[in-house]
PDB file of N, CA and C in Angstrom:
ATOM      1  N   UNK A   1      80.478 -28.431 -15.093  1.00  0.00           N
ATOM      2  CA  UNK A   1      79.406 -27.985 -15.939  1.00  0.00           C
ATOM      3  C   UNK A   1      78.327 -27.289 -15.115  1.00  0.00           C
ATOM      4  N   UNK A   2      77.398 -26.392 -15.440  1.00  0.00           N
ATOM      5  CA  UNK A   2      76.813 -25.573 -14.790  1.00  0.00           C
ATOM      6  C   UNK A   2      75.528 -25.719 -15.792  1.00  0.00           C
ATOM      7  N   UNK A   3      74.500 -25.937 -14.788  1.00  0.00           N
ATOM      8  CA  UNK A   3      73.108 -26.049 -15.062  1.00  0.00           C
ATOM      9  C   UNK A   3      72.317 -25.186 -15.343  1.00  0.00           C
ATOM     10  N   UNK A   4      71.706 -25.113 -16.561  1.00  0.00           N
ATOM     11  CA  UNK A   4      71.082 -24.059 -16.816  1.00  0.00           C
ATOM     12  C   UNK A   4      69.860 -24.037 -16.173  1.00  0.00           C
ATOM     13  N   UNK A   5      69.224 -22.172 -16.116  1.00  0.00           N
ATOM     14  CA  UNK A   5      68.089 -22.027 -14.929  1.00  0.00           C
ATOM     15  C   UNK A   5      67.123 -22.585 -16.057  1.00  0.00           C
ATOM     16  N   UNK A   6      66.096 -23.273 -15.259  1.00  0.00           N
ATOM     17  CA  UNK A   6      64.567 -23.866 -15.678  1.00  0.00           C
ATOM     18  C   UNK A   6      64.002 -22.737 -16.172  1.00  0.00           C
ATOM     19  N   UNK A   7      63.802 -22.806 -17.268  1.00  0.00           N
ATOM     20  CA  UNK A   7      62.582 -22.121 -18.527  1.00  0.00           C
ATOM     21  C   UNK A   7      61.330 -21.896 -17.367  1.00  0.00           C
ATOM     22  N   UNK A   8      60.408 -20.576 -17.113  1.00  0.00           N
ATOM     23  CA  UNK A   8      59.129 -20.687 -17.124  1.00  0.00           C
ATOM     24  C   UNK A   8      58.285 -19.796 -17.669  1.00  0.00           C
ATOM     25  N   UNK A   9      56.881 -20.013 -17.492  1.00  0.00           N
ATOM     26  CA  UNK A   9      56.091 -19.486 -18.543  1.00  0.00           C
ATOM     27  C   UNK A   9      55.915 -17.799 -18.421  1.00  0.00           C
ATOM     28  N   UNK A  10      55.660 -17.231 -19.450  1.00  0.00           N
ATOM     29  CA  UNK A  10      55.875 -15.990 -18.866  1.00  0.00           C
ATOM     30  C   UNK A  10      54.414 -15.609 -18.741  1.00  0.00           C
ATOM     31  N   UNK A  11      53.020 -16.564 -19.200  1.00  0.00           N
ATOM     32  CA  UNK A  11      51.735 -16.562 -19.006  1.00  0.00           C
ATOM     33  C   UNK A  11      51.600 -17.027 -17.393  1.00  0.00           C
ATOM     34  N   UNK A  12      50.796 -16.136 -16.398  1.00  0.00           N
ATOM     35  CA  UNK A  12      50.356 -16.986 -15.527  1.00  0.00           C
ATOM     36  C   UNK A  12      48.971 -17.708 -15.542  1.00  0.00           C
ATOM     37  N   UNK A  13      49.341 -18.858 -14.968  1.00  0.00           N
ATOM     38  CA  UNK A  13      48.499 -19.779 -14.396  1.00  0.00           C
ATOM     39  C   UNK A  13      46.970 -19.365 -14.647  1.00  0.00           C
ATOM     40  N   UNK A  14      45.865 -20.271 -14.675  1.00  0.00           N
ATOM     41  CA  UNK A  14      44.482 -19.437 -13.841  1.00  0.00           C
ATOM     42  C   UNK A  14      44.286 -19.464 -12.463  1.00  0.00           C
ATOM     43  N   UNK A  15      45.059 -19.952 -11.991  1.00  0.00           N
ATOM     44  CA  UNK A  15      45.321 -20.364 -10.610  1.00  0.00           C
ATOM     45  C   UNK A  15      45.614 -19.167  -9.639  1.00  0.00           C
ATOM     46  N   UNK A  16      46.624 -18.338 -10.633  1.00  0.00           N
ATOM     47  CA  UNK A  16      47.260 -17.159 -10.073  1.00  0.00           C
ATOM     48  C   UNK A  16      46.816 -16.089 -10.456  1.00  0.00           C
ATOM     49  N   UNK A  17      46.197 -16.077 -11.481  1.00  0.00           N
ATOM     50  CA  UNK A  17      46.123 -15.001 -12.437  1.00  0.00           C
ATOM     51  C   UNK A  17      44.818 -13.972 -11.477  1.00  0.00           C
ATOM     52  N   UNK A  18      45.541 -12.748 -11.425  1.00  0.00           N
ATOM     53  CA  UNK A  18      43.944 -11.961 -10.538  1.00  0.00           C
ATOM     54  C   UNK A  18      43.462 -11.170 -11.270  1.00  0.00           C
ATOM     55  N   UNK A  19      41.963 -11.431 -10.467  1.00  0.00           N
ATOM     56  CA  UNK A  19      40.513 -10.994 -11.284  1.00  0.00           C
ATOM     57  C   UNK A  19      40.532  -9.839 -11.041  1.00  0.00           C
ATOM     58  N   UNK A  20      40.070  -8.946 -11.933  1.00  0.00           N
ATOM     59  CA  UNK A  20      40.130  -7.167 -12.313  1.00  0.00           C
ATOM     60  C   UNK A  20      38.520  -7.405 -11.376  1.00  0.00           C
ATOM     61  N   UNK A  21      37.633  -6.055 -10.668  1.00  0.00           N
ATOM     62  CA  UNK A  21      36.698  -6.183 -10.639  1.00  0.00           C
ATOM     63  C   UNK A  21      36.345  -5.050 -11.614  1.00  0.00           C
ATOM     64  N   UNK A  22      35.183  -5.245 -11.563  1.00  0.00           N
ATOM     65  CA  UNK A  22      34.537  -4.038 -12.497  1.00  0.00           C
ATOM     66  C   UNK A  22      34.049  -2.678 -11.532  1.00  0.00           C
ATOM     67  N   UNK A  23      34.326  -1.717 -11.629  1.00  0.00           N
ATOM     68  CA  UNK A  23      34.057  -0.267 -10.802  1.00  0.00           C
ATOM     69  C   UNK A  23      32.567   0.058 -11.655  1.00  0.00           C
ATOM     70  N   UNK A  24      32.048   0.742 -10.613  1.00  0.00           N
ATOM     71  CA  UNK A  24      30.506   0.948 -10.391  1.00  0.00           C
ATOM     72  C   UNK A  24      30.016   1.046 -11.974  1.00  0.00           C
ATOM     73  N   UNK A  25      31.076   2.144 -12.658  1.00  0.00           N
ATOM     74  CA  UNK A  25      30.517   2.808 -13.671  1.00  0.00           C
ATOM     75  C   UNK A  25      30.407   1.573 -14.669  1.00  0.00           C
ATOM     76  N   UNK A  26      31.368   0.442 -14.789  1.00  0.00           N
ATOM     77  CA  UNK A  26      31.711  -0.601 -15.874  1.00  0.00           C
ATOM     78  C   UNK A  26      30.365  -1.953 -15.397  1.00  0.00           C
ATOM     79  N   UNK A  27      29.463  -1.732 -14.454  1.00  0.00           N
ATOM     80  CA  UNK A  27      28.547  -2.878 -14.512  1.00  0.00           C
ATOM     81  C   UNK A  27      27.715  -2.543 -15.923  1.00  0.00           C
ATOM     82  N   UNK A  28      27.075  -4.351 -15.656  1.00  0.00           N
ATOM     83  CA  UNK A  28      26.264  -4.440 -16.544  1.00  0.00           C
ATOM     84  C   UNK A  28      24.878  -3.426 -16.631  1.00  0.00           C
ATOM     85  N   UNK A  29      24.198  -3.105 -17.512  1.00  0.00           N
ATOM     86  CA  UNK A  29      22.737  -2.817 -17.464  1.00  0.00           C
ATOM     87  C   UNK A  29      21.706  -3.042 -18.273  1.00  0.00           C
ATOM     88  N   UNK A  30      20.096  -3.384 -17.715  1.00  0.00           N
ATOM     89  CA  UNK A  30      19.383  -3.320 -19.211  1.00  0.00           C
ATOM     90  C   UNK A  30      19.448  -2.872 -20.424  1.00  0.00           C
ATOM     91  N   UNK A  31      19.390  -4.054 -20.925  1.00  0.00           N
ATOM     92  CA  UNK A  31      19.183  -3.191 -22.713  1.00  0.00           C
ATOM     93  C   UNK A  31      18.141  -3.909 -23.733  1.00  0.00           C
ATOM     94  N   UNK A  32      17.845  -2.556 -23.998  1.00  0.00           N
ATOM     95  CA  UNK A  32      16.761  -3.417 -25.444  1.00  0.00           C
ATOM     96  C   UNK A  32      16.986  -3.078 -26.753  1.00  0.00           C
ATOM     97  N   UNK A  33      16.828  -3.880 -27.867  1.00  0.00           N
ATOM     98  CA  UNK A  33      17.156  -4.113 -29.000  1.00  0.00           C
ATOM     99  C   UNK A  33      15.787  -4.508 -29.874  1.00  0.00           C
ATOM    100  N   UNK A  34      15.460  -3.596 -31.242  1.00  0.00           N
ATOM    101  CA  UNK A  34      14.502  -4.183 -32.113  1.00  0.00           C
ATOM    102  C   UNK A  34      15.348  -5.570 -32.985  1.00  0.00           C
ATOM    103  N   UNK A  35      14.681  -6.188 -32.991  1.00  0.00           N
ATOM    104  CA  UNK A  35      14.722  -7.324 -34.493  1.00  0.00           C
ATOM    105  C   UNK A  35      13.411  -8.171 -34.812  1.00  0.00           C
ATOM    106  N   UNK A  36      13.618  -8.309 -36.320  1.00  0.00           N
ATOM    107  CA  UNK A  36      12.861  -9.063 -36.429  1.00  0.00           C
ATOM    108  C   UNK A  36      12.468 -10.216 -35.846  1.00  0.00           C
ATOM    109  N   UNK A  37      10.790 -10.548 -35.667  1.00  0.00           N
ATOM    110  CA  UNK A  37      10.406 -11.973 -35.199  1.00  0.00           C
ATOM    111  C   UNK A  37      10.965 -13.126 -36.076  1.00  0.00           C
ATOM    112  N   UNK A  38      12.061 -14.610 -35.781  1.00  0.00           N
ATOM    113  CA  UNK A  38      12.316 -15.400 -36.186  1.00  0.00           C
ATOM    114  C   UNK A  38      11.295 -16.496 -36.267  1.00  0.00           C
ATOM    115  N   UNK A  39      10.958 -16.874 -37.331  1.00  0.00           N
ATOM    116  CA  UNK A  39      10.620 -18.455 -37.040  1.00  0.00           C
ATOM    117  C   UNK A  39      10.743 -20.006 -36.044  1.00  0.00           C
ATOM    118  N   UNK A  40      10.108 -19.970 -35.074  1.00  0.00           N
ATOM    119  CA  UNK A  40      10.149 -20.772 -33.992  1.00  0.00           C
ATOM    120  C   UNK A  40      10.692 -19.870 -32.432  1.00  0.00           C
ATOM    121  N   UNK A  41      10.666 -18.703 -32.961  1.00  0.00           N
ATOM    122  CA  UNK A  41      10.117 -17.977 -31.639  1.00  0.00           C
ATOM    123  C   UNK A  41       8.995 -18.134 -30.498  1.00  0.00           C
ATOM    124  N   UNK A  42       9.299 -18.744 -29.308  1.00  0.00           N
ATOM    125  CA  UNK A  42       8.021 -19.412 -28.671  1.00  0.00           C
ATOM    126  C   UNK A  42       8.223 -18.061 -27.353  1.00  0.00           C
ATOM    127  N   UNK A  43       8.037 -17.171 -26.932  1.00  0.00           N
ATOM    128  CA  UNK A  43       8.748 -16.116 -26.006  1.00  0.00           C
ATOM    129  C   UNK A  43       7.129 -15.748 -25.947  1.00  0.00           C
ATOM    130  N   UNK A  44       6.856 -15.339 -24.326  1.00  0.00           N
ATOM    131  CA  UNK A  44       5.589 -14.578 -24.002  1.00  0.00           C
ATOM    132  C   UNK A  44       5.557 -13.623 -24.013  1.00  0.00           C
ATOM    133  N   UNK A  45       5.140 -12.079 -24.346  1.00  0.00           N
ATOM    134  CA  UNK A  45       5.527 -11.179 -23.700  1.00  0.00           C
ATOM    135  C   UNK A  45       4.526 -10.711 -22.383  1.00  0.00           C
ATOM    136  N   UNK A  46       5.769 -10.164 -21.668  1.00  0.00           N
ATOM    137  CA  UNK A  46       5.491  -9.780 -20.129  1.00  0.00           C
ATOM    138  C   UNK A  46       4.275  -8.593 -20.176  1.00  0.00           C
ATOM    139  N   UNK A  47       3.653  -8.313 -21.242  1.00  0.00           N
ATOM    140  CA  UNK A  47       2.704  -6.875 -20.892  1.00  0.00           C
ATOM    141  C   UNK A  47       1.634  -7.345 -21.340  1.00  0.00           C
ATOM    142  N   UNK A  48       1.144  -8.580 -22.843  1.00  0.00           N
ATOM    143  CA  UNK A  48      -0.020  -8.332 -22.597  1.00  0.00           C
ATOM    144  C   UNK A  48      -0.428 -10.057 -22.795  1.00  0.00           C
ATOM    145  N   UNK A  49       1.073 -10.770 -22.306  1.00  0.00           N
ATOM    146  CA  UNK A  49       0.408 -12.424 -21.976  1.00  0.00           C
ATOM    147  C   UNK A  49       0.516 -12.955 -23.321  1.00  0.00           C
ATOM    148  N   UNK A  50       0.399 -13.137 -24.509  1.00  0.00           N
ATOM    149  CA  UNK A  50       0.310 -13.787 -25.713  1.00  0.00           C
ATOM    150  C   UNK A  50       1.755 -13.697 -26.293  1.00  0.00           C
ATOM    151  N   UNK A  51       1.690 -14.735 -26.879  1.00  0.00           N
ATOM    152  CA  UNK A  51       3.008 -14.992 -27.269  1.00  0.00           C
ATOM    153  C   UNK A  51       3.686 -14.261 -28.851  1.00  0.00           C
ATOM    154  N   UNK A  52       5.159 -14.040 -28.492  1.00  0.00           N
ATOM    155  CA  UNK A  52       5.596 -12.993 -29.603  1.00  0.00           C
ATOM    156  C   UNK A  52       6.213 -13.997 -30.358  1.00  0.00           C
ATOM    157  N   UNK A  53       5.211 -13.961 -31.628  1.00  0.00           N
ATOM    158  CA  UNK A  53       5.051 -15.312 -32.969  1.00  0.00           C
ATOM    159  C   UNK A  53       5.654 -15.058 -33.881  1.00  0.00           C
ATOM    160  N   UNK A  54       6.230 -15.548 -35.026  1.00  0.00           N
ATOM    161  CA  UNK A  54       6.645 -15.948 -36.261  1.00  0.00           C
ATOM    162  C   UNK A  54       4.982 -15.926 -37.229  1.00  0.00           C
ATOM    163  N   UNK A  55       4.918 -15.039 -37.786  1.00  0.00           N
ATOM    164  CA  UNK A  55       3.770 -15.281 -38.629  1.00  0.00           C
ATOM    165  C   UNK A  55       4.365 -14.678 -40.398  1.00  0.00           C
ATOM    166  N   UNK A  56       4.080 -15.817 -41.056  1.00  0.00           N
ATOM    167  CA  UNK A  56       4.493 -15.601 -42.385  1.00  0.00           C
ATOM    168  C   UNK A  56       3.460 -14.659 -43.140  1.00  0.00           C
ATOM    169  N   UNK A  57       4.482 -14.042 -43.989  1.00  0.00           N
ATOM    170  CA  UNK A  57       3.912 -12.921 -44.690  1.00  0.00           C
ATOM    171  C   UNK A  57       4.267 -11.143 -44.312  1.00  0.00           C
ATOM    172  N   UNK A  58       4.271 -11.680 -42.976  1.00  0.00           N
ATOM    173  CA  UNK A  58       4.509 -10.286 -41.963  1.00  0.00           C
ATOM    174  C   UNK A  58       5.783  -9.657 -41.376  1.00  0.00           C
ATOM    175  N   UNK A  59       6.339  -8.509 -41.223  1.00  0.00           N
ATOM    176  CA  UNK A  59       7.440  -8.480 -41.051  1.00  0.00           C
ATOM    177  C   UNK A  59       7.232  -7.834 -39.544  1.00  0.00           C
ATOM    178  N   UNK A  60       6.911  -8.430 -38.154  1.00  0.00           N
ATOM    179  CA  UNK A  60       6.728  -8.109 -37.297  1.00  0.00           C
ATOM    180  C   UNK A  60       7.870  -8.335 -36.321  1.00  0.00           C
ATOM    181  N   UNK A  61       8.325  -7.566 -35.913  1.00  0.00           N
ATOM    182  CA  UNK A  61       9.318  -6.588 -34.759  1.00  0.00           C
ATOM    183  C   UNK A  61       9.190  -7.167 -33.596  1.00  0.00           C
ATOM    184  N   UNK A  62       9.858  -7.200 -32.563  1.00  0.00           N
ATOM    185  CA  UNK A  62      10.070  -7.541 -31.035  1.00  0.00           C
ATOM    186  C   UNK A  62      10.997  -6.798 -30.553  1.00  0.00           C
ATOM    187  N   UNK A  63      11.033  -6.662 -29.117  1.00  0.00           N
ATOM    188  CA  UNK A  63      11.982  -6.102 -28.454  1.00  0.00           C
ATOM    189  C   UNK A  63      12.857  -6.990 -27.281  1.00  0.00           C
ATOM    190  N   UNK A  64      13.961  -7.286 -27.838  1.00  0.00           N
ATOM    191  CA  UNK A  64      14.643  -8.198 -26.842  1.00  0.00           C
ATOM    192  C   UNK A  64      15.289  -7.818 -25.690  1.00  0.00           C
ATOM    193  N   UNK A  65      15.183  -7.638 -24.498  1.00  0.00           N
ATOM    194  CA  UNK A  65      15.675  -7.110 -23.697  1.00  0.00           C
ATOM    195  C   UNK A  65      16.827  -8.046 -22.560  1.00  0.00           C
ATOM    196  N   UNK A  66      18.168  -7.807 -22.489  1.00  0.00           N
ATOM    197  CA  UNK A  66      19.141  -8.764 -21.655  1.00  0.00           C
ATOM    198  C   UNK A  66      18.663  -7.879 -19.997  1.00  0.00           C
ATOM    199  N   UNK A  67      18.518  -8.315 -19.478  1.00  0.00           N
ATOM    200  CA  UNK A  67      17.910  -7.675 -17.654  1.00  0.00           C
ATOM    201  C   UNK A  67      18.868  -8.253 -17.027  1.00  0.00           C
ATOM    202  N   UNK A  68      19.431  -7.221 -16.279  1.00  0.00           N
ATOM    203  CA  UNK A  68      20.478  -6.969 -15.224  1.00  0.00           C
ATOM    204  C   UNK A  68      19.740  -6.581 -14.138  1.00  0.00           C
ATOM    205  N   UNK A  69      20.431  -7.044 -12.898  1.00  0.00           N
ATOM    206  CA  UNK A  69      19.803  -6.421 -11.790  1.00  0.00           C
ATOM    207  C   UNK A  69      21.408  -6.896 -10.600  1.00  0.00           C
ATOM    208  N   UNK A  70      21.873  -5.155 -10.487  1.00  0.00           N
ATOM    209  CA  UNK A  70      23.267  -5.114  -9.899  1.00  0.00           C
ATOM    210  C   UNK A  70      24.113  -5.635 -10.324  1.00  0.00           C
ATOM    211  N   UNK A  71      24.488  -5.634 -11.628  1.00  0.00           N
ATOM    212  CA  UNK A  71      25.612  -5.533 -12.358  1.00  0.00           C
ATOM    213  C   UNK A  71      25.094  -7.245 -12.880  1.00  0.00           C
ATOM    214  N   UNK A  72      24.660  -8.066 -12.558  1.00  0.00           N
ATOM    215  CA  UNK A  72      24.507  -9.102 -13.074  1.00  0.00           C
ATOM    216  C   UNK A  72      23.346  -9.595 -13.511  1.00  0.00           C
ATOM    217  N   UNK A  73      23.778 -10.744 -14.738  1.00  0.00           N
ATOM    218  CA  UNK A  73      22.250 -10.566 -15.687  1.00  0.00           C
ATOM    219  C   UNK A  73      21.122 -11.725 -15.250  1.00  0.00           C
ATOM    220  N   UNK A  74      20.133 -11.274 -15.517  1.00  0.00           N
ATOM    221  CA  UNK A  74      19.125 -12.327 -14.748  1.00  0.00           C
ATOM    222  C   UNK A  74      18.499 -13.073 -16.202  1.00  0.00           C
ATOM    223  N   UNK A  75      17.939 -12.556 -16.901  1.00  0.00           N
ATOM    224  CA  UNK A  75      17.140 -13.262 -17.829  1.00  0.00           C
ATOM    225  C   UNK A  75      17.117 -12.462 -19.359  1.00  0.00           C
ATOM    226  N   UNK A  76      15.972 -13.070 -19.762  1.00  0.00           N
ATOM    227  CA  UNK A  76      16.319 -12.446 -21.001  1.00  0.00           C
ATOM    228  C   UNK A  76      14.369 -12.037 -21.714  1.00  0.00           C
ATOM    229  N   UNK A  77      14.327 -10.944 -22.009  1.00  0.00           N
ATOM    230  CA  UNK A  77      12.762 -10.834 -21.846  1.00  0.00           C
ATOM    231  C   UNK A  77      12.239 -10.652 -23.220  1.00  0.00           C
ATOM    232  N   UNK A  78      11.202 -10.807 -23.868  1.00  0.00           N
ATOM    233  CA  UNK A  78      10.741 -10.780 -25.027  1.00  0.00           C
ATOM    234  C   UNK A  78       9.846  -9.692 -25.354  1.00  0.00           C
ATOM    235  N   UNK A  79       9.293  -8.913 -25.846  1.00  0.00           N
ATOM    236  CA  UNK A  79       7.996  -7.878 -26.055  1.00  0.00           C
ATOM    237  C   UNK A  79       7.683  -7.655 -27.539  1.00  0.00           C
ATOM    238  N   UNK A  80       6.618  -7.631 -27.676  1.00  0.00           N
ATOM    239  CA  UNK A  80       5.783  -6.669 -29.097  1.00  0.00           C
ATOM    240  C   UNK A  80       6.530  -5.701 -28.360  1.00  0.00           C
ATOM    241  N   UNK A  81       6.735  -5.538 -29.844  1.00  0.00           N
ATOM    242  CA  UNK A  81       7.199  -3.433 -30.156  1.00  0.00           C
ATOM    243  C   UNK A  81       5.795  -2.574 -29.385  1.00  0.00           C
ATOM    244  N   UNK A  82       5.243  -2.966 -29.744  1.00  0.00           N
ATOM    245  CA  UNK A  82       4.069  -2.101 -29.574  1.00  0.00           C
ATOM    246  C   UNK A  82       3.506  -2.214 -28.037  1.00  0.00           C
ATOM    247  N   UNK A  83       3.606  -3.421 -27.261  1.00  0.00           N
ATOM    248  CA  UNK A  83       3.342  -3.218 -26.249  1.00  0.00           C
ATOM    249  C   UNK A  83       4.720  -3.015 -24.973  1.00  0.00           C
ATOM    250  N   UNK A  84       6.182  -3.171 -25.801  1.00  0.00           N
ATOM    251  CA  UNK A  84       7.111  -1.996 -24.762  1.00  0.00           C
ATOM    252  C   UNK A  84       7.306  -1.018 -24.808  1.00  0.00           C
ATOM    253  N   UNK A  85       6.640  -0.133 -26.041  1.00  0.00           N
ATOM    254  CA  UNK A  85       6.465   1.387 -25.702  1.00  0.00           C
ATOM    255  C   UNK A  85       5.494   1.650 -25.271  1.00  0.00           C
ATOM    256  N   UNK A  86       3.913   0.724 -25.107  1.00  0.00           N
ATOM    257  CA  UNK A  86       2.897   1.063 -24.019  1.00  0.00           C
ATOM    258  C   UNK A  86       3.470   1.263 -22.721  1.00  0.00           C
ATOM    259  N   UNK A  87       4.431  -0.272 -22.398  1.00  0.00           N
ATOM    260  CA  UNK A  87       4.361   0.083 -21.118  1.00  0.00           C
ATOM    261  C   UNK A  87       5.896   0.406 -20.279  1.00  0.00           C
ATOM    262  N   UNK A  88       5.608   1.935 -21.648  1.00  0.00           N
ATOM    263  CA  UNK A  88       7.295   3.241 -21.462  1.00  0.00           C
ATOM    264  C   UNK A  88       8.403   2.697 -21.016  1.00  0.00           C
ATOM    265  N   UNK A  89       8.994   1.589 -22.160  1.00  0.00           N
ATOM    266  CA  UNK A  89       9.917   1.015 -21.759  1.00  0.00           C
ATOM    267  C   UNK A  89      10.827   0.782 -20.925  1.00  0.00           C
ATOM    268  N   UNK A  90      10.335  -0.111 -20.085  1.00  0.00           N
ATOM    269  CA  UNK A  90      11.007  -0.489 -19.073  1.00  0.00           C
ATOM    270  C   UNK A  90      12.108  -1.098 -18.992  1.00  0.00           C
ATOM    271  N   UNK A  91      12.799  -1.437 -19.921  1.00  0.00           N
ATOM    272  CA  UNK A  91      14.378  -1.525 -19.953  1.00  0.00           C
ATOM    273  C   UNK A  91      15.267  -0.531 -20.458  1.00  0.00           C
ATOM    274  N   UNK A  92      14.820   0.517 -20.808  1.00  0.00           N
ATOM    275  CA  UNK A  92      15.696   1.566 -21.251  1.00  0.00           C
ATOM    276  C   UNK A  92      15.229   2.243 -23.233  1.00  0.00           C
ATOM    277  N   UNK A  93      16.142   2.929 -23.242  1.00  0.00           N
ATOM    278  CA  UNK A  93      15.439   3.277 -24.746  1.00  0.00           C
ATOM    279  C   UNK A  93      16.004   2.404 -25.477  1.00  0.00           C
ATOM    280  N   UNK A  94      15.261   2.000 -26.787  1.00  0.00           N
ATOM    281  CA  UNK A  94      15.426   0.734 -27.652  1.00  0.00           C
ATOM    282  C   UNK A  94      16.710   1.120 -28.300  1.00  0.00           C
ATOM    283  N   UNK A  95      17.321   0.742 -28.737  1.00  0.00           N
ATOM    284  CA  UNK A  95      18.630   0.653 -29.352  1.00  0.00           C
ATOM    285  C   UNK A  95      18.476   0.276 -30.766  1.00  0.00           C
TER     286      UNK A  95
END
């Protein structure tokens, strides 16, 4: 009788499996985004110190920005609309 060959997976491993890198053009970069202010939003913004609030009645805007620095992301930043086009948006144009 003759032994049949052992089944294996045709998925590899994570063990084995190799990591793609990303080429210059495919890193991450700043970006900013309008949305509305949520309720229990506690976020400072970085330009003029007071905090970007939830106030009922009002339909007031923020700018959320994900910050990269060399392809990888550092934080995550908050702004009035009004004071990241004062200070000529510094994460890129709003989206």
């Amino acid at each position: 009788m003759a032994s049949s060959p052992a089944t294996t997976s045709a998925k590899p491993s994570a063990a084995t499996k190799p990591t793609a890198k990303k080429s210059a053009k495919d890193k991450w970069q700043s970006r900013a985004v309008v949305r509305l202010i949520e309720a229990g939003c506690v976020a400072e913004c970085p330009v003029c110190g007071e905090r970007v609030k939830y106030r009922a009645r009002h339909r007031d805007q923020q700018v959320i920005c994900n910050v990269y620095d060399k392809g990888r992301w550092q934080r995550v930043e908050q702004y009035h609309l009004d004071c990241y086009t004062e200070a000529d948006c510094p994460h890129g144009p709003v989206e």
